[in-house]
C-alpha atoms as a PDB file:
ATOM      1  CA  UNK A   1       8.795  18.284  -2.549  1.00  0.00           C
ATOM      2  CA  UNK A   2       7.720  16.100  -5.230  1.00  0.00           C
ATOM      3  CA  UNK A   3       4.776  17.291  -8.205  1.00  0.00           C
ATOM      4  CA  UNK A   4       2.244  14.744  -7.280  1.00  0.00           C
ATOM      5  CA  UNK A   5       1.058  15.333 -10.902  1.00  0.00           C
ATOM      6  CA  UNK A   6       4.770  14.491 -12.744  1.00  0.00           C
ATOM      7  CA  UNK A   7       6.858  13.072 -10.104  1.00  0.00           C
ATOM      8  CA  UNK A   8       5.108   9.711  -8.188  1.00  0.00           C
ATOM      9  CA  UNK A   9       5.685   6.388  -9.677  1.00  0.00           C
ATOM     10  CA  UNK A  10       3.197   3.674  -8.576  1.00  0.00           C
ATOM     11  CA  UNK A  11       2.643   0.169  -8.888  1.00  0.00           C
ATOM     12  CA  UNK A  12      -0.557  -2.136  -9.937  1.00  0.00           C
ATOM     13  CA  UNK A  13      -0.624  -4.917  -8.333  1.00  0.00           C
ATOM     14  CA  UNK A  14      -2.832  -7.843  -7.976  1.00  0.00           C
ATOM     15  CA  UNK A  15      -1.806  -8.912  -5.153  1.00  0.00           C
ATOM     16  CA  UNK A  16      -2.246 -12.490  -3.277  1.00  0.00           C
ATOM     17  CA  UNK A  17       0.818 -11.799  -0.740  1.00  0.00           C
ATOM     18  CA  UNK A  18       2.525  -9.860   0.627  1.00  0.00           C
ATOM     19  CA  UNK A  19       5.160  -7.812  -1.353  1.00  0.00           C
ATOM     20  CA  UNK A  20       7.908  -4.913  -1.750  1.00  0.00           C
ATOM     21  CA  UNK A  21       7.181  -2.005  -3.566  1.00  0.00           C
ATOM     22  CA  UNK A  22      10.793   0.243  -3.404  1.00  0.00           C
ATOM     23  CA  UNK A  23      14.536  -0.233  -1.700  1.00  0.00           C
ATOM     24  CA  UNK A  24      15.219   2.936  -0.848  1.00  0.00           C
ATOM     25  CA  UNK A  25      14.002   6.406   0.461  1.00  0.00           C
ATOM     26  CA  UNK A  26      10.539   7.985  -0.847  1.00  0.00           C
ATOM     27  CA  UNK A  27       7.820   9.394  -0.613  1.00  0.00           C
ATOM     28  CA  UNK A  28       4.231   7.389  -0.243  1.00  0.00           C
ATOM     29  CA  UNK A  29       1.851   9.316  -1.992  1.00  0.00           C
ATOM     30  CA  UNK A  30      -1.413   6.557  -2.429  1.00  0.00           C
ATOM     31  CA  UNK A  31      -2.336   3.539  -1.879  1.00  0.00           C
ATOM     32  CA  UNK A  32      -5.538   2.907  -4.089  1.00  0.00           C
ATOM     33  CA  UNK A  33      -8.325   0.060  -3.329  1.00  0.00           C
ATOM     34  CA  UNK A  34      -9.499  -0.821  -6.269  1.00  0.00           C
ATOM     35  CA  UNK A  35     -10.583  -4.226  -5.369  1.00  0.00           C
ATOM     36  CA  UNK A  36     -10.647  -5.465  -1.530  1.00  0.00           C
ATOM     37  CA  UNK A  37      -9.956  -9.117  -0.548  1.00  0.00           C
ATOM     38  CA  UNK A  38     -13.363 -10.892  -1.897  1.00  0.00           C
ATOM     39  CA  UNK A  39     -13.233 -14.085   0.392  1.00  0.00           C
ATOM     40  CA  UNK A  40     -12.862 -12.143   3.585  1.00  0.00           C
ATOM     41  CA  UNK A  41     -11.630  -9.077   5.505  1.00  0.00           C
ATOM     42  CA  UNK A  42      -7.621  -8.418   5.265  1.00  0.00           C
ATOM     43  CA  UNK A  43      -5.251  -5.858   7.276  1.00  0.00           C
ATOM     44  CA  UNK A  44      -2.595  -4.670   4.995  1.00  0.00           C
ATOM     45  CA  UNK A  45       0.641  -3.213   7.711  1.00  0.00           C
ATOM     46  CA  UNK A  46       2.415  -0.444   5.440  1.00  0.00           C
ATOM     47  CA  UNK A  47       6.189  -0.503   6.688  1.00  0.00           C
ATOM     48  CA  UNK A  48       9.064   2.214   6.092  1.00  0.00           C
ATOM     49  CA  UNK A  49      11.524  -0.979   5.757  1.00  0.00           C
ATOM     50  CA  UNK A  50      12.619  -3.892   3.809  1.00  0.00           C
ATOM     51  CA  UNK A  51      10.132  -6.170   5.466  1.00  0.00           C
ATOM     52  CA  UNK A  52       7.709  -6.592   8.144  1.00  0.00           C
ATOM     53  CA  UNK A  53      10.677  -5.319  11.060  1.00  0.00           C
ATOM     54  CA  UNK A  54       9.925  -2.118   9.774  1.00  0.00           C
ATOM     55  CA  UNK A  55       8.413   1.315  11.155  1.00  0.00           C
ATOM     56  CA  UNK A  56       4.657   1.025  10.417  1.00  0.00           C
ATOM     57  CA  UNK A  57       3.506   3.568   8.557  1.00  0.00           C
ATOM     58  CA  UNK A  58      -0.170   2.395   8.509  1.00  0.00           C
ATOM     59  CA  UNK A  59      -2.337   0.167   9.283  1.00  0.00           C
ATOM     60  CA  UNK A  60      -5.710  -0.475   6.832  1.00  0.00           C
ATOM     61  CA  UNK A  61      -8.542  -3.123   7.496  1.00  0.00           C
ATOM     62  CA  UNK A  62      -9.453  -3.454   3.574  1.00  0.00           C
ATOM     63  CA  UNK A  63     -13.359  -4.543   4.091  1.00  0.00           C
ATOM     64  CA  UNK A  64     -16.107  -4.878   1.724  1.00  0.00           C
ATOM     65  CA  UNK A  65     -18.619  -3.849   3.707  1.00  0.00           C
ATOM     66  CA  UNK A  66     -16.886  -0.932   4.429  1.00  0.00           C
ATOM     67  CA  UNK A  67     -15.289   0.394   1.495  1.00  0.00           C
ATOM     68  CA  UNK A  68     -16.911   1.804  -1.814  1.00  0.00           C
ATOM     69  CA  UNK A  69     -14.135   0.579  -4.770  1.00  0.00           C
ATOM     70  CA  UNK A  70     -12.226   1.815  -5.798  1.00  0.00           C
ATOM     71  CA  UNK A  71     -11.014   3.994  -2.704  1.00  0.00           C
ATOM     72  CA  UNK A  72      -7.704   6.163  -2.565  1.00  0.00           C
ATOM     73  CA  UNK A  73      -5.828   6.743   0.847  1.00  0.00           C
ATOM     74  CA  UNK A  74      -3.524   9.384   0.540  1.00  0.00           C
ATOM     75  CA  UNK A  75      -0.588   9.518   3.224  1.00  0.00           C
ATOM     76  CA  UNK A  76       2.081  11.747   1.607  1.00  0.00           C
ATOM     77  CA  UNK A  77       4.552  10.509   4.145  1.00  0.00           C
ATOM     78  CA  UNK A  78       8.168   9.845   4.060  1.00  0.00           C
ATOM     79  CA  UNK A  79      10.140   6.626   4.014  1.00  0.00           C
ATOM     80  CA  UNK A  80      13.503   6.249   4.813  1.00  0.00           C
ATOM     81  CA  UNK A  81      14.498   2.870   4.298  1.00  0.00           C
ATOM     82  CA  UNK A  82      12.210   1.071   1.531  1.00  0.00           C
ATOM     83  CA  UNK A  83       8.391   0.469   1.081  1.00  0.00           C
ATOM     84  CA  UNK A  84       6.891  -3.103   2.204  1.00  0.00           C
ATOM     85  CA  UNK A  85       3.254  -3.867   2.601  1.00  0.00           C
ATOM     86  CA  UNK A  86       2.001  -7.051   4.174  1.00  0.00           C
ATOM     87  CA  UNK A  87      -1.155  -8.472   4.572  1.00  0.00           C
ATOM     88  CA  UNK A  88      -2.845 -10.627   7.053  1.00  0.00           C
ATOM     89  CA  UNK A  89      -3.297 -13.849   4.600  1.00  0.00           C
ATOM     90  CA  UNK A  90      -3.441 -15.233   1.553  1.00  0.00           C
ATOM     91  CA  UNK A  91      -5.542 -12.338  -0.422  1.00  0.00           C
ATOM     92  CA  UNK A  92      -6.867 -12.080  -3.901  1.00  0.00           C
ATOM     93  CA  UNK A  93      -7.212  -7.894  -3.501  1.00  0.00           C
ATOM     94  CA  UNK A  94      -6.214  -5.077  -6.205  1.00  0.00           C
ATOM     95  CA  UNK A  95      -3.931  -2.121  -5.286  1.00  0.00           C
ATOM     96  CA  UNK A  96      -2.508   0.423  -6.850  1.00  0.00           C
ATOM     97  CA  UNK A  97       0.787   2.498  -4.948  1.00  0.00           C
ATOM     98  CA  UNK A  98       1.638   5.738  -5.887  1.00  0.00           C
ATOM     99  CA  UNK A  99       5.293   6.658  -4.707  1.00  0.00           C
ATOM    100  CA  UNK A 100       8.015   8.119  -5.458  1.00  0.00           C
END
């Protein structure tokens, strides 16, 4: 099991689409809001896959009504096949994934 303190990677991303965070087998550790979508609500589908044909992993309605920024989701879930999150449109939002 990996030290969640040395071993996960993550990446920062401002994100306006939807993108692919690894190509292989991992671990998800976090997926941290630090900015939802300003212009409206979005649903960002987490997949264990190359894209959105994937197993879904999760499924998070990113709100600003709803969440106080920034907010960390921790999963600590497997993936066997690669790391892909897609959202429901165009976004202007701010994540950060932790992985390994």
């Amino acid at each position: 099991m990996p030290n969640p303190v040395l071993d996960f990677g993550y990446k920062h991303k401002h994100l306006t689409d939807t993108f692919l965070v690894k190509t292989s087998t991992g671990v998800l550790h976090t997926i941290t809001i630090n900015r939802p979508d300003t212009t409206a609500s979005a649903i960002v589908t987490v997949y264990d896959g190359l894209d959105n044909t994937g197993t879904e992993i999760a499924i998070i309605t990113m709100d600003t009504a709803v969440f106080v920024v920034p907010a960390t989701l921790t999963y600590d879930v497997e993936f066997t096949t690669g790391l892909y999150l897609e959202f429901s449109h165009a976004v202007t939002a701010d994540l950060t994934v932790s992985y390994t």
